[in-house]
PDB file of N, CA and C in Angstrom:
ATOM      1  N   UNK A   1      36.307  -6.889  16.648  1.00  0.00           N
ATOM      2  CA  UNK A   1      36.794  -6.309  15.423  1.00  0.00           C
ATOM      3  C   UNK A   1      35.999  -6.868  14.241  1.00  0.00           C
ATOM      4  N   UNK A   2      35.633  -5.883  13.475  1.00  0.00           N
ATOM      5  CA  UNK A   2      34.746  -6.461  12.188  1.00  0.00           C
ATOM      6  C   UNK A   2      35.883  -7.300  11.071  1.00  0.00           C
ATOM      7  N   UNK A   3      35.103  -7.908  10.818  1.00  0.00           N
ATOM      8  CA  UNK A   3      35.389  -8.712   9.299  1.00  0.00           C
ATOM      9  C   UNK A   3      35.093  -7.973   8.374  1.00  0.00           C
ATOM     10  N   UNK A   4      35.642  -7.591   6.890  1.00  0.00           N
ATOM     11  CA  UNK A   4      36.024  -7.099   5.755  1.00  0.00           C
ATOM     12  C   UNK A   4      35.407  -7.925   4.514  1.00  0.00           C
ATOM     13  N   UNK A   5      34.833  -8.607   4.233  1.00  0.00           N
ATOM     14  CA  UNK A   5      34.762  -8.852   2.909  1.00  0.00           C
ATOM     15  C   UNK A   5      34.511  -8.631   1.584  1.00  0.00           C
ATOM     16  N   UNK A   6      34.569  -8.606   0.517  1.00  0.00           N
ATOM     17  CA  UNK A   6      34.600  -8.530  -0.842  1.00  0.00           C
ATOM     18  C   UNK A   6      33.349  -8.916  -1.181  1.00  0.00           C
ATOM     19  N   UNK A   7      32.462  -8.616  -0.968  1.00  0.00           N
ATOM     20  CA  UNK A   7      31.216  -9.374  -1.202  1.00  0.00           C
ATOM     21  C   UNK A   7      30.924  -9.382  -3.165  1.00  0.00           C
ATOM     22  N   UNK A   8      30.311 -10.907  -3.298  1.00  0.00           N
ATOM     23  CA  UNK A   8      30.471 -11.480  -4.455  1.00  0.00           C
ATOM     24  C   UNK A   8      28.956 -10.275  -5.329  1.00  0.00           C
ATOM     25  N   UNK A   9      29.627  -9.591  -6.628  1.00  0.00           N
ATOM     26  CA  UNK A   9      28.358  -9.158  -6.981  1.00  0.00           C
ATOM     27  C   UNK A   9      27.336 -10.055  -7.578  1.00  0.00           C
ATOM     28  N   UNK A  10      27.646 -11.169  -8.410  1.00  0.00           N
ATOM     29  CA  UNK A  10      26.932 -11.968  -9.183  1.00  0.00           C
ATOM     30  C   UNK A  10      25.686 -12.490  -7.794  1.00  0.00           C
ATOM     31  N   UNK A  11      24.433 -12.345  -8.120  1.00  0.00           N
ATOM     32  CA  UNK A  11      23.312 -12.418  -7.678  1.00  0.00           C
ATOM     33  C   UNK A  11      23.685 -14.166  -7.104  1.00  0.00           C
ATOM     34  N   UNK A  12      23.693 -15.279  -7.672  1.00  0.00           N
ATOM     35  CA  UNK A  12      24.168 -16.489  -7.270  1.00  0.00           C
ATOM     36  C   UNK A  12      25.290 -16.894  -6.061  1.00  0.00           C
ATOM     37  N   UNK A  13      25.994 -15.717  -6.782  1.00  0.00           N
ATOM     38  CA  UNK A  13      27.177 -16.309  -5.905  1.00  0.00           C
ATOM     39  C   UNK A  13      27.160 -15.937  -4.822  1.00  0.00           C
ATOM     40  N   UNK A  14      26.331 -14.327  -4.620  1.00  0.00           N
ATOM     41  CA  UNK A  14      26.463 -13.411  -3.661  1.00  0.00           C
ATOM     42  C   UNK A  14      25.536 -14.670  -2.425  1.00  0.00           C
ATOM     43  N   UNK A  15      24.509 -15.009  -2.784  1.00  0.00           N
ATOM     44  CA  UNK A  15      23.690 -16.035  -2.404  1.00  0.00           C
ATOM     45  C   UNK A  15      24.419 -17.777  -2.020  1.00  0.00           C
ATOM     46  N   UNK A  16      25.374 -18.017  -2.435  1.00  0.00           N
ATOM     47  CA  UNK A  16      26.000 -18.511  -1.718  1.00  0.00           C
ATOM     48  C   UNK A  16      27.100 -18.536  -0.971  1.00  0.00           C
ATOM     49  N   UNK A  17      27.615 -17.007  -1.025  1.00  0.00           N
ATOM     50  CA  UNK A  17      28.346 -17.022  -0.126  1.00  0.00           C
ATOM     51  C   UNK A  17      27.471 -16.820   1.230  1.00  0.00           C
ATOM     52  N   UNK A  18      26.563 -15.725   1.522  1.00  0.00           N
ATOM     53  CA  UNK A  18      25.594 -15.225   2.306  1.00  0.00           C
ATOM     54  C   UNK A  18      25.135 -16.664   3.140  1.00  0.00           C
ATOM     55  N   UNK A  19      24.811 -17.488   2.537  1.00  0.00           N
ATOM     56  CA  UNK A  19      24.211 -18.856   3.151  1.00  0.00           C
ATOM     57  C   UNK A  19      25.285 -19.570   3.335  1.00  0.00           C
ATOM     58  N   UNK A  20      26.362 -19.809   2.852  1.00  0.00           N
ATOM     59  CA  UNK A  20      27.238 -20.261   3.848  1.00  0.00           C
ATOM     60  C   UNK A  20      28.168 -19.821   5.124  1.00  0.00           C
ATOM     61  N   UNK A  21      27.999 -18.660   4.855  1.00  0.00           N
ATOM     62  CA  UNK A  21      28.592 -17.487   6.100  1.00  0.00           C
ATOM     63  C   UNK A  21      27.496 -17.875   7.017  1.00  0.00           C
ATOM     64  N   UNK A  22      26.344 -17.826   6.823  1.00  0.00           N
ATOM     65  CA  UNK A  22      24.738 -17.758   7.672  1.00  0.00           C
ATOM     66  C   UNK A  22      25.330 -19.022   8.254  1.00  0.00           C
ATOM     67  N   UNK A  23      25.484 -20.396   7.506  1.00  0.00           N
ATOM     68  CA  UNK A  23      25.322 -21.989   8.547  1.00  0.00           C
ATOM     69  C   UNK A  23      26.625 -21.816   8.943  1.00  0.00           C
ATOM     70  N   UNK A  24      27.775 -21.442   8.302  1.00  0.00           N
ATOM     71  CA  UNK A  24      29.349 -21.890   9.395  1.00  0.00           C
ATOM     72  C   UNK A  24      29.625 -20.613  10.185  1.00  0.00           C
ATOM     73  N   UNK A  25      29.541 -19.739  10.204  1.00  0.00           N
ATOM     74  CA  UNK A  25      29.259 -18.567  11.140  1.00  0.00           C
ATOM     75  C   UNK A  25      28.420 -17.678  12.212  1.00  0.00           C
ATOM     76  N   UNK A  26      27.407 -17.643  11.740  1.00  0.00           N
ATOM     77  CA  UNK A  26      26.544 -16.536  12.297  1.00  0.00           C
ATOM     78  C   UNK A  26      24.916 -17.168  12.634  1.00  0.00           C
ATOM     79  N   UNK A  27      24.696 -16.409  13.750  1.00  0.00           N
ATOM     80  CA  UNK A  27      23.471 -17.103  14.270  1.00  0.00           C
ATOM     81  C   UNK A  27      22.316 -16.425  13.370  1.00  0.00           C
ATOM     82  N   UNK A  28      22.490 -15.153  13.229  1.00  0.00           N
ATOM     83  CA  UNK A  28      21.204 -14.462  12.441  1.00  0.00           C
ATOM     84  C   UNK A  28      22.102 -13.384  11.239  1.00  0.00           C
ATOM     85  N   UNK A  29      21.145 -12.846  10.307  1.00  0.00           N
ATOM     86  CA  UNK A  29      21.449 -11.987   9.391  1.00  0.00           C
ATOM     87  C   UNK A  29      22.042 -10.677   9.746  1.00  0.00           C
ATOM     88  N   UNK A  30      21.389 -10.735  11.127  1.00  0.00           N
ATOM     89  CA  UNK A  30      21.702  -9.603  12.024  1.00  0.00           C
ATOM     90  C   UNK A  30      23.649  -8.947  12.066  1.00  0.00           C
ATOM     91  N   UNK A  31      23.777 -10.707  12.579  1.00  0.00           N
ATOM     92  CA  UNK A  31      24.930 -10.767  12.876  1.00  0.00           C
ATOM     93  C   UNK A  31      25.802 -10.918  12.055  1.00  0.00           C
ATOM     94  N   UNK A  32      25.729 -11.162  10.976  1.00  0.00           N
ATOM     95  CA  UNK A  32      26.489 -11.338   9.771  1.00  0.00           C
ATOM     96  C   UNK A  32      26.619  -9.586   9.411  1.00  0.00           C
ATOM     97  N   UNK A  33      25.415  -9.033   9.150  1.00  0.00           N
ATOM     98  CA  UNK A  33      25.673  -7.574   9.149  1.00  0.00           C
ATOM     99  C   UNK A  33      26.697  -6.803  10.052  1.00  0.00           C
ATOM    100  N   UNK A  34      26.568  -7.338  10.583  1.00  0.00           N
ATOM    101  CA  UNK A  34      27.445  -6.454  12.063  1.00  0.00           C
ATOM    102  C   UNK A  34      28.674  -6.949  11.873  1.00  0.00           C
ATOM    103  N   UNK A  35      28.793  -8.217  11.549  1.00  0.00           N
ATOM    104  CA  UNK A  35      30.714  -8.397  11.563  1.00  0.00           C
ATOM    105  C   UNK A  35      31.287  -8.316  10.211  1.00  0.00           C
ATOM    106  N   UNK A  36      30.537  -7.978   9.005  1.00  0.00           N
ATOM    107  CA  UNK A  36      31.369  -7.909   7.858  1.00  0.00           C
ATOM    108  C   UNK A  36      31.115  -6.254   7.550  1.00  0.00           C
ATOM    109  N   UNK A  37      30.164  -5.790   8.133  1.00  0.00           N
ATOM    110  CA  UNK A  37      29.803  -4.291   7.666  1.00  0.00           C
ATOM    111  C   UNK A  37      29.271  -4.251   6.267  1.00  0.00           C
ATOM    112  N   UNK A  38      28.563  -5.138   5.914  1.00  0.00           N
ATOM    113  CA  UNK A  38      27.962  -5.169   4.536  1.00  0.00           C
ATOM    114  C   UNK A  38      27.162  -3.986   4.378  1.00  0.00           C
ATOM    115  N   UNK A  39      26.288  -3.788   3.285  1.00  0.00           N
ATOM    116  CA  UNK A  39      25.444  -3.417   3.341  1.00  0.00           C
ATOM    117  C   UNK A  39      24.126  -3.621   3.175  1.00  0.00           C
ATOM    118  N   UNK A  40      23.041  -3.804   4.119  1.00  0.00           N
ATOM    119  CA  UNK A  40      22.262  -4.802   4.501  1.00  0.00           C
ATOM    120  C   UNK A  40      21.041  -4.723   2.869  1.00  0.00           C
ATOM    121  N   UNK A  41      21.155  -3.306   2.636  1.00  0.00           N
ATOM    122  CA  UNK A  41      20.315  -2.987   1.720  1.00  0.00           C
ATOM    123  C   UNK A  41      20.448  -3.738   0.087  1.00  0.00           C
ATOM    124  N   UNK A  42      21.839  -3.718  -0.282  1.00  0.00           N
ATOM    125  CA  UNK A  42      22.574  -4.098  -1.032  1.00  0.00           C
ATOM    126  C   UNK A  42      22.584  -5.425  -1.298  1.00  0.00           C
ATOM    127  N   UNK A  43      22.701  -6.367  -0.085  1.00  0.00           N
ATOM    128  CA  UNK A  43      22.641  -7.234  -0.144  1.00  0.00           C
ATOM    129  C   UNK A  43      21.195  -8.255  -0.025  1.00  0.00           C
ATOM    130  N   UNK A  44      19.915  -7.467   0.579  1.00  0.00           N
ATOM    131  CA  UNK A  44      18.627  -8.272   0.465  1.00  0.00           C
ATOM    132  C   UNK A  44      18.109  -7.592  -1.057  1.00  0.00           C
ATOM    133  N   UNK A  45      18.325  -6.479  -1.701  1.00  0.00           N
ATOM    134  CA  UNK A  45      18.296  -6.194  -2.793  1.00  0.00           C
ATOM    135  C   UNK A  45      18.504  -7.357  -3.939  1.00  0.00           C
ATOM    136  N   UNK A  46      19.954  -7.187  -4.121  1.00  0.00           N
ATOM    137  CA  UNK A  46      20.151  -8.318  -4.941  1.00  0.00           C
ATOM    138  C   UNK A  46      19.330  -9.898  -4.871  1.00  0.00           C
ATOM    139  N   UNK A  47      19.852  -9.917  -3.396  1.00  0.00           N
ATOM    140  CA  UNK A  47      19.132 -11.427  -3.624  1.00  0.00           C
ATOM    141  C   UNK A  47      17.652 -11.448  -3.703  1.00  0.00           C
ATOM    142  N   UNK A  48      16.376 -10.586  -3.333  1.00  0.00           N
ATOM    143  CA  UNK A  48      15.378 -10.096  -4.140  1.00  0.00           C
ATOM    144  C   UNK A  48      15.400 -10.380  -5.376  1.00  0.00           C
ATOM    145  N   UNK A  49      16.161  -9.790  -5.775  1.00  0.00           N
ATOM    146  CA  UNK A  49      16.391  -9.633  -7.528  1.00  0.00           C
ATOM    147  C   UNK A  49      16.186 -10.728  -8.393  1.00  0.00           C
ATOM    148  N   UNK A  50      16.334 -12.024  -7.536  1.00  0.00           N
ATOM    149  CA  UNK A  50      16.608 -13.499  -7.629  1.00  0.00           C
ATOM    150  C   UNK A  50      15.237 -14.267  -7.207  1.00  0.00           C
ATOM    151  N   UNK A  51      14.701 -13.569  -6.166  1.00  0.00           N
ATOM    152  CA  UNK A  51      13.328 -14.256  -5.507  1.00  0.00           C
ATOM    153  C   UNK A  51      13.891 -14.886  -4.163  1.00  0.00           C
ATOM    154  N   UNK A  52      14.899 -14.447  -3.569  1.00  0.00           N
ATOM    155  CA  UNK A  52      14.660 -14.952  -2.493  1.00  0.00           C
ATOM    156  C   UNK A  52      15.041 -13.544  -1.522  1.00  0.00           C
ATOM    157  N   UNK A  53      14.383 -14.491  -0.341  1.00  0.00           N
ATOM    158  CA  UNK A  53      14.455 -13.513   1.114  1.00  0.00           C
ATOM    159  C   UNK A  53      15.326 -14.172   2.375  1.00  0.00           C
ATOM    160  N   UNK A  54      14.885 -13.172   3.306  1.00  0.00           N
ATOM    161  CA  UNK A  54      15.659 -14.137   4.286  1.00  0.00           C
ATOM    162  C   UNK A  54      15.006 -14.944   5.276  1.00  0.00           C
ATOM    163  N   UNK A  55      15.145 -16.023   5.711  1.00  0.00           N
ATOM    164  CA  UNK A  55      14.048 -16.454   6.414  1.00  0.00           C
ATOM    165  C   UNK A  55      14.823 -16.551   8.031  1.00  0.00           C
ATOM    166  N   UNK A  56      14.345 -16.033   8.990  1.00  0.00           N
ATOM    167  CA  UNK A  56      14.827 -16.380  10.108  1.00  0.00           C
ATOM    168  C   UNK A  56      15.080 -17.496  11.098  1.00  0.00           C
ATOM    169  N   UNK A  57      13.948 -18.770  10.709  1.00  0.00           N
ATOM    170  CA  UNK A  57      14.049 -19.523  11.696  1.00  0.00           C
ATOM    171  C   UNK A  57      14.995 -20.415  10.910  1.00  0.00           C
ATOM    172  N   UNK A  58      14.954 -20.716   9.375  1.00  0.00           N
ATOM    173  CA  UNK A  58      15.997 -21.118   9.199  1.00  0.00           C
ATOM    174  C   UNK A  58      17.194 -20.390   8.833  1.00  0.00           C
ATOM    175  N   UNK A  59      17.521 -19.408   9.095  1.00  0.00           N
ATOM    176  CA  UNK A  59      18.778 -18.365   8.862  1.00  0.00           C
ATOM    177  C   UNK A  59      19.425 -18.909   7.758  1.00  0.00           C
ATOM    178  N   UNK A  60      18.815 -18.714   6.852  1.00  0.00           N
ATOM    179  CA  UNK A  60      19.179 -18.713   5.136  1.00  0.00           C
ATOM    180  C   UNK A  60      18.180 -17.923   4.327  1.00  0.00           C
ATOM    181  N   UNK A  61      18.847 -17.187   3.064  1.00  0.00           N
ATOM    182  CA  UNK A  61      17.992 -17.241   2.348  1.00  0.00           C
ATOM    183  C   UNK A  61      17.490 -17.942   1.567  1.00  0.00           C
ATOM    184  N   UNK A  62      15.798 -17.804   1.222  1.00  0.00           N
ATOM    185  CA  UNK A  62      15.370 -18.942   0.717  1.00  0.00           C
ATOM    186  C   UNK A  62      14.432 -18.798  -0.542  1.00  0.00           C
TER     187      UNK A  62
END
């Protein structure tokens, strides 16, 4: 069953919630997509917006 969240709009915050979901949850970005139903676009957008991306081997953005 998916997870629901409210995802934070503020570019910062959205960015730390994302990275802490990433280390106490989820193995990849992948998977974070898949259990909250975000929207993947929406969300590497913004944090773009900021200068960061996602990096895989350390599964944060950075």
């Amino acid at each position: 069953m998916a997870t629901f969240y409210q995802l934070p709009r503020d570019p910062v915050m959205l960015l730390s919630f994302v990275n802490t979901q990433l280390r106490d949850k989820y193995h990849s970005f992948d998977d974070f997509i898949k259990a909250t139903q975000a929207d993947r676009e929406a969300v590497t957008s913004t944090l773009s917006s900021i200068d960061y991306v996602y990096d895989s081997d350390l599964n944060q953005f950075v």
